[in-house]
Protein backbone atom coordinates (compact mmCIF):
# COMPACT_ATOMS: atom_id res chain seq x y z
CA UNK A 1 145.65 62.72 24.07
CA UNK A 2 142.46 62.13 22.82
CA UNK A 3 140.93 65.26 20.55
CA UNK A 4 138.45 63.00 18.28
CA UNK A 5 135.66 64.51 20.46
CA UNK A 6 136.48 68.14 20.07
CA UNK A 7 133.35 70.37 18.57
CA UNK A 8 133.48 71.62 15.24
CA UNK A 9 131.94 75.07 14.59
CA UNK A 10 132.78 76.40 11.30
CA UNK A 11 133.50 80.01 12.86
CA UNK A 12 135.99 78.60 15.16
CA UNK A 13 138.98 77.01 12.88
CA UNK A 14 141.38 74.59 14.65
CA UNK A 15 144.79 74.77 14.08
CA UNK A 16 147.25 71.95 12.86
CA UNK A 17 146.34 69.28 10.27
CA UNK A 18 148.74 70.89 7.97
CA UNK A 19 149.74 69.79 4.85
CA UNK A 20 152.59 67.96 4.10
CA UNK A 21 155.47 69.66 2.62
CA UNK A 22 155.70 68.24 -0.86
CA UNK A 23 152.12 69.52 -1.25
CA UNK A 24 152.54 73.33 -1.37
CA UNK A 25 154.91 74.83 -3.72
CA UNK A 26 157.18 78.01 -2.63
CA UNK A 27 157.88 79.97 0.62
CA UNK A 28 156.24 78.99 3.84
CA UNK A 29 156.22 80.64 7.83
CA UNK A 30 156.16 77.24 9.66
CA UNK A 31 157.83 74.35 9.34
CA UNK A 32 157.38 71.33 11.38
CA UNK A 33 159.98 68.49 11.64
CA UNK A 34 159.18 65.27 13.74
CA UNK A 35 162.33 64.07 15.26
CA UNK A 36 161.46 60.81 17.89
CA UNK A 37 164.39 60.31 19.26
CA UNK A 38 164.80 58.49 23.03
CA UNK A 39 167.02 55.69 23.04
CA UNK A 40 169.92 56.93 24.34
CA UNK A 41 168.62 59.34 26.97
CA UNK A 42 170.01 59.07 30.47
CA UNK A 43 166.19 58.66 31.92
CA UNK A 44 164.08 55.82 30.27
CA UNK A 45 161.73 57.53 28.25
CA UNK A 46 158.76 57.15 25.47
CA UNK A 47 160.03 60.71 24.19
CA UNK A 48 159.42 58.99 20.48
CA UNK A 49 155.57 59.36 20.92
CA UNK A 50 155.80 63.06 21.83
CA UNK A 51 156.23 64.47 17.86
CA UNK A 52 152.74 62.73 17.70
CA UNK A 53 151.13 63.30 20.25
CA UNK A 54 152.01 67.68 19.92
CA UNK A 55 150.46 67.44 16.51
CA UNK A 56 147.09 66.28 17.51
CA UNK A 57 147.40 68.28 20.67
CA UNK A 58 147.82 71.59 18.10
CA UNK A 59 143.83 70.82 17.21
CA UNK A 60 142.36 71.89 20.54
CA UNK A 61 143.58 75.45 19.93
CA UNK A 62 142.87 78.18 17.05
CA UNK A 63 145.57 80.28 14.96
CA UNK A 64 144.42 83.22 16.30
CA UNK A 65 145.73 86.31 18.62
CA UNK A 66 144.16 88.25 20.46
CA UNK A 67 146.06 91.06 21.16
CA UNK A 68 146.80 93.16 24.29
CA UNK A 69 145.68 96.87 23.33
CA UNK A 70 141.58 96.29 24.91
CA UNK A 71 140.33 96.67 21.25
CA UNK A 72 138.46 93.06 21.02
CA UNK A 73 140.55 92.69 17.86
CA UNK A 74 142.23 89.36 16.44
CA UNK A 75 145.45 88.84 14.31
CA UNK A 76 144.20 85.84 12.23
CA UNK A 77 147.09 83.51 11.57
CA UNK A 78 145.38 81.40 9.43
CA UNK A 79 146.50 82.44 6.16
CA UNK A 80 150.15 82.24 7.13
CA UNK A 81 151.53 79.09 5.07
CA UNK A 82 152.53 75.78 7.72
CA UNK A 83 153.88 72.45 6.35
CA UNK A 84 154.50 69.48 8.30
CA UNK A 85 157.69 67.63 6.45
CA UNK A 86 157.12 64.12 8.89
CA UNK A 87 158.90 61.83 11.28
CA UNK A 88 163.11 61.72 11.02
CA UNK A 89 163.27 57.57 10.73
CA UNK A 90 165.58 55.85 13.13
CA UNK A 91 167.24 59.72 14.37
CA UNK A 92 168.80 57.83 17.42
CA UNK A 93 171.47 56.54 14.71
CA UNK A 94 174.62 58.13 13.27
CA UNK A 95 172.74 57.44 9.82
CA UNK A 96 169.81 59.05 11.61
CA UNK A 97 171.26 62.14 12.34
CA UNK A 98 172.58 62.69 9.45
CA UNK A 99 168.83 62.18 7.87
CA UNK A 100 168.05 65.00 10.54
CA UNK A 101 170.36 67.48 9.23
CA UNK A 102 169.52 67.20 5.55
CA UNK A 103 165.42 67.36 6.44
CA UNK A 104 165.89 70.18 8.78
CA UNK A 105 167.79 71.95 6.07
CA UNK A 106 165.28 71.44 3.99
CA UNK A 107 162.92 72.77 6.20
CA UNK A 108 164.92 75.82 7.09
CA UNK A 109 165.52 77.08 3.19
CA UNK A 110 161.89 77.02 2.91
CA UNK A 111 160.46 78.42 5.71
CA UNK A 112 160.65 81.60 8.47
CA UNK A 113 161.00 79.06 10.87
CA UNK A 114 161.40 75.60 11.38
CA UNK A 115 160.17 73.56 14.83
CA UNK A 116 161.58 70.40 15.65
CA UNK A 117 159.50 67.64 17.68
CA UNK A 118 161.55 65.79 19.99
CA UNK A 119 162.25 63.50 21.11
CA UNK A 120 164.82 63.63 23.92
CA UNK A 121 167.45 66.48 24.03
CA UNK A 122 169.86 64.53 21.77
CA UNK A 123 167.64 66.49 18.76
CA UNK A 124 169.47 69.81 19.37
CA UNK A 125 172.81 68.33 17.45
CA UNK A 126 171.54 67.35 14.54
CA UNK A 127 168.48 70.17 14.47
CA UNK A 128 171.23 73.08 15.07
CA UNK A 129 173.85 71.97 12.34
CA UNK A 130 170.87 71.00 9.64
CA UNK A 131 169.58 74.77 10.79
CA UNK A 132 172.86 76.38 10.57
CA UNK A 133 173.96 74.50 7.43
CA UNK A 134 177.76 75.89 6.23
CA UNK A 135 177.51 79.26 8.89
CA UNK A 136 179.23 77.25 11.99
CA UNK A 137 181.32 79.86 12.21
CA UNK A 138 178.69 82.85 12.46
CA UNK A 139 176.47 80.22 14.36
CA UNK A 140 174.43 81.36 17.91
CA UNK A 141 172.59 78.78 20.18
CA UNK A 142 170.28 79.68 23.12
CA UNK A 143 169.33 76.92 25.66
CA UNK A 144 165.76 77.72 27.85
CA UNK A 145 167.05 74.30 30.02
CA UNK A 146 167.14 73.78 33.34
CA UNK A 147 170.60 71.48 32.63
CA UNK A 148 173.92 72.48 31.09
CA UNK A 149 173.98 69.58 28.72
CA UNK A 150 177.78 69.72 28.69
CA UNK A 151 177.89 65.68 29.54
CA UNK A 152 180.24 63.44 27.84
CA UNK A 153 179.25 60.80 25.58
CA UNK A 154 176.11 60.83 23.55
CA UNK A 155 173.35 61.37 25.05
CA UNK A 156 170.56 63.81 25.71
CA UNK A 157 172.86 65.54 28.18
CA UNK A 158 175.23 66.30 26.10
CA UNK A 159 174.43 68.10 22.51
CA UNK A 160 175.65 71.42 24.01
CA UNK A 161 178.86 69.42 24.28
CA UNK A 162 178.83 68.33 21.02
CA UNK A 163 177.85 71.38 19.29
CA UNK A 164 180.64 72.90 20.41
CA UNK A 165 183.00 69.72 19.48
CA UNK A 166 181.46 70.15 16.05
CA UNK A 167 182.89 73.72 15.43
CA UNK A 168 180.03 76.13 17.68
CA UNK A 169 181.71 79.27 19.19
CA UNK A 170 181.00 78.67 23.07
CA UNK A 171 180.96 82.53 23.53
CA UNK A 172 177.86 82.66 21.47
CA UNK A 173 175.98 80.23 23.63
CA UNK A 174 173.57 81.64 26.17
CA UNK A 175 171.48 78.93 28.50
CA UNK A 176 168.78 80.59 30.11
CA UNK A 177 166.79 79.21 33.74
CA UNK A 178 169.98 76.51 35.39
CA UNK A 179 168.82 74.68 38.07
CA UNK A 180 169.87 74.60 41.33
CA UNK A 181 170.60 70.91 42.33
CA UNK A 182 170.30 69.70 39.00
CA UNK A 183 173.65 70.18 37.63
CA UNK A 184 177.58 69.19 38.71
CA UNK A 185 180.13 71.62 39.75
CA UNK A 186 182.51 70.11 36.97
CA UNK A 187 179.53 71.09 34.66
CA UNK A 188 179.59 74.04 35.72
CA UNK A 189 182.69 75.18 35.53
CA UNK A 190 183.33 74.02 32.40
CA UNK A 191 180.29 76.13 31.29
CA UNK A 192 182.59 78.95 32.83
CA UNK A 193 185.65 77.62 31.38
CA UNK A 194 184.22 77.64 27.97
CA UNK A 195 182.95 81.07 28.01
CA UNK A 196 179.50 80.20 28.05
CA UNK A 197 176.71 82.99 29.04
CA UNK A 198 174.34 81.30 31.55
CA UNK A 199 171.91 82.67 33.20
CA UNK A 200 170.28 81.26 36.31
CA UNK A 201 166.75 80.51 37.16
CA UNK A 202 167.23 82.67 40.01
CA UNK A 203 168.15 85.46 37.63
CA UNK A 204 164.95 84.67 35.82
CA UNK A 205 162.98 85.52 38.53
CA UNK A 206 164.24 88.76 38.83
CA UNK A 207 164.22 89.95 35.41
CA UNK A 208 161.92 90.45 32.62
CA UNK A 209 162.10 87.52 30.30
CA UNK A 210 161.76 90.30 27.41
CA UNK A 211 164.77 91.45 28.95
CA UNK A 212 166.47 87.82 29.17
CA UNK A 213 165.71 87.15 25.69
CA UNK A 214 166.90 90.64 24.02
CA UNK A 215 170.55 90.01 26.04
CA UNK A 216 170.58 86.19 24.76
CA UNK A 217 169.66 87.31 20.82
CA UNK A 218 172.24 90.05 21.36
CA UNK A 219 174.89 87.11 22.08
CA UNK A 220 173.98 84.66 20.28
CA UNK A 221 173.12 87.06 17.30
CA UNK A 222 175.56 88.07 14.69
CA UNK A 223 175.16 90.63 11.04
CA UNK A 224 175.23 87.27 9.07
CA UNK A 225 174.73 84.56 11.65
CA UNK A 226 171.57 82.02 12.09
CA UNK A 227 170.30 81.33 15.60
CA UNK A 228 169.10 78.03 17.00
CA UNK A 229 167.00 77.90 20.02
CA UNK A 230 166.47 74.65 22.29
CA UNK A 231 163.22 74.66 24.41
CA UNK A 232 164.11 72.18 26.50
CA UNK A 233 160.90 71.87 28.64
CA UNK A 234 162.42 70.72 31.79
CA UNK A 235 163.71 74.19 32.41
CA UNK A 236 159.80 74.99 33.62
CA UNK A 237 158.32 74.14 36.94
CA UNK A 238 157.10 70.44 37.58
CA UNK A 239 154.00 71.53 38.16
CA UNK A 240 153.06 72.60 34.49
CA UNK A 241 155.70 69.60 32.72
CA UNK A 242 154.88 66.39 34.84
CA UNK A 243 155.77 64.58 31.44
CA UNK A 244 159.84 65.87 31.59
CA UNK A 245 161.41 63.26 33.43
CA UNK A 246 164.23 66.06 34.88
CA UNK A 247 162.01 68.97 35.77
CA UNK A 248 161.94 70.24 38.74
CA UNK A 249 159.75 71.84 40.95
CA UNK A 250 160.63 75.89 41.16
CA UNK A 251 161.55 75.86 37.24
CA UNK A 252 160.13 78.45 34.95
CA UNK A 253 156.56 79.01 34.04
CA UNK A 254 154.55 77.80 30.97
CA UNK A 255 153.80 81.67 30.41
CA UNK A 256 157.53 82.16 30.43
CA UNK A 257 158.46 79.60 27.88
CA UNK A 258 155.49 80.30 25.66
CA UNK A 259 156.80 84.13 25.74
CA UNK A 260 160.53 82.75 25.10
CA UNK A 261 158.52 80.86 21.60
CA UNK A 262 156.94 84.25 20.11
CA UNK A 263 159.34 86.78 21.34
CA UNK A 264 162.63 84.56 19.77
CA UNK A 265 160.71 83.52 16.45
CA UNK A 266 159.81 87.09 15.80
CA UNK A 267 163.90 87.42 15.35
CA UNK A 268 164.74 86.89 11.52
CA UNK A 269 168.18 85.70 13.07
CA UNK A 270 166.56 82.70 14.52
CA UNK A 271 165.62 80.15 12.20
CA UNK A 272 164.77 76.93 14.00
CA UNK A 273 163.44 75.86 17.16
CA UNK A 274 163.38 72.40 18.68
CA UNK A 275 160.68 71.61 21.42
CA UNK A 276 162.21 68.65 23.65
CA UNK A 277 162.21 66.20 26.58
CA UNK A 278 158.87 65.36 26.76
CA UNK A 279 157.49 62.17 27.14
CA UNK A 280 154.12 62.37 26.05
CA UNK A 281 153.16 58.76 27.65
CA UNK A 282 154.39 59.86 31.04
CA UNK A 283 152.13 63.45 31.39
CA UNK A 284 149.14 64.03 33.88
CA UNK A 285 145.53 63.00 32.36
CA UNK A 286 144.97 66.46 31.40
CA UNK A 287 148.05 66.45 28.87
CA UNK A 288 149.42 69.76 30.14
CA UNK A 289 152.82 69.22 29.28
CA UNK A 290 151.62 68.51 25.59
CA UNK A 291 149.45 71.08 25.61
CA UNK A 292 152.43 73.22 26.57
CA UNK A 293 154.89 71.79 23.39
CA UNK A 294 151.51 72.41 20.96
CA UNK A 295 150.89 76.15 22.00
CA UNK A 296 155.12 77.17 21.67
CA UNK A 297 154.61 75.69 18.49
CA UNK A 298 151.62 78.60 17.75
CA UNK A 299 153.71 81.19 19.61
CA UNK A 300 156.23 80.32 17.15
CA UNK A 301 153.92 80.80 14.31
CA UNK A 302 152.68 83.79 15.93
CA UNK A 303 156.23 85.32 16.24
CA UNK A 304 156.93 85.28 12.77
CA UNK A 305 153.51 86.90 12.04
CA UNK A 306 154.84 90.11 13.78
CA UNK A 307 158.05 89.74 11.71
């Protein structure tokens, strides 16, 4: 995505081009963590040049909201504190992952919240256990995904799987918007089998998100527990995320998963987000699906504002 041309009018600040972390000293509201990883999805996919391709994307749009009470009023987000701590190296590796956990704990003991860049799916693993450091036990994970990502193996289809393998207590998993026709019935009933909370796309439609949300935090959520959430954007329509090589058409919409961004980061519980399944060299001409990753990322920001 090309923004070299974009105007510059010193009464209009961009957002992104933030500094890197080892430049600013003490707390910070935003973290962002780069993690490319793609080689072992199930789908071919350039998902490595998405963590990129979001950051320069984050330019076309302002850290500012303007809020819904008719009073022409904006919440400046500009002087909240965002560092960028880089690209995970190699995070498609067993020594990769383990890079991911230490830099995303890192990220986490510094900051309100900390968004990871995928990357395929398989980012959730390492992302979640760096996030949740030594409270495994407390731990709650919410899935906006249009798959169960219970596969065997290792590969993007399975770090729900694997989470759980690791030590995750299934009963505080909640995966909001499964697809019709885009999942197994052995997937599914192992979802059921494991206690896991889903909640269809159908269900979706006839609910509130606000709703949705509230019920999954009140899961996932514990007194002393950290929450991970996965954005996988597959889970929204086709028509808004040409660039996720398993959406579908009938998924959610980009208003719902921007809303899922503010309204879960405004949660102290949650701690880390992870934006994923894009593959930025696969989306239409107008870069909407990257457009969509860059402005979760501000929701984010903009959810712990209201913190």
């Amino acid at each position: 995505m090309n923004t070299a041309s974009l105007s510059h009018d010193p009464l209009w600040p961009r957002a992104g081009s933030w500094p890197a972390a080892d430049e600013v000293t003490g707390p910070v509201a935003l973290a962002l963590v780069g993690i490319p990883a793609h080689l072992t999805s199930l789908s071919p996919t350039n998902a490595h040049l998405t963590p990129a391709a979001i950051r320069d994307a984050l330019r076309r749009y302002s850290p500012a909201l303007a809020p819904d009470d008719r009073t022409h009023g904006v919440v400046d987000l500009e002087h909240l504190v965002c560092v960028d701590f880089g690209d995970v190296v190699d995070p498609d590796s067993l020594e990769g992952e383990q890079r991911t956990v230490a830099l995303v704990s890192e990220a986490v003991a510094r900051a309100s919240v900390t968004v990871a860049l995928g990357g395929d799916n398989s980012i959730t693993v390492a992302t979640a256990l760096g996030a949740w450091g030594d409270g495994l036990s407390t731990a709650g994970l919410i899935t906006l995904d249009a798959h169960y990502d219970l596969r065997d193996g290792v590969s993007n289809g399975s770090p729900v799987r694997r989470l759980i393998e690791a030590g995750l207590d299934p009963s505080r998993i909640v995966q909001i918007g499964i697809q019709d026709f885009a999942n197994s019935s052995s997937y599914a009933a192992r979802a059921r089998d494991l206690g896991i909370t889903v909640i269809h796309r159908d269900e979706c439609g006839r609910r509130p998100m606000t709703d949705i949300l509230a019920e999954a935090l009140e899961i996932a959520g514990s007194a002393d527990g950290r929450i991970h959430v996965d954005l996988d954007v597959d889970v929204c329509d086709r028509a808004v995320a040409p660039a996720c090589p398993a959406s579908v058409p009938g998924g959610l919409s980009a208003y719902d998963l921007r809303r899922v961004a503010r309204l879960a980061a405004a949660d102290p519980r949650v701690v880390s987000l992870d934006i994923a399944e894009i593959d930025a060299s696969a989306d239409s001409p107008d870069g909407r699906t990257i457009r969509l990753a860059a402005l979760c990322v501000l929701e984010a920001l903009g959810g712990v504002a209201s913190r």
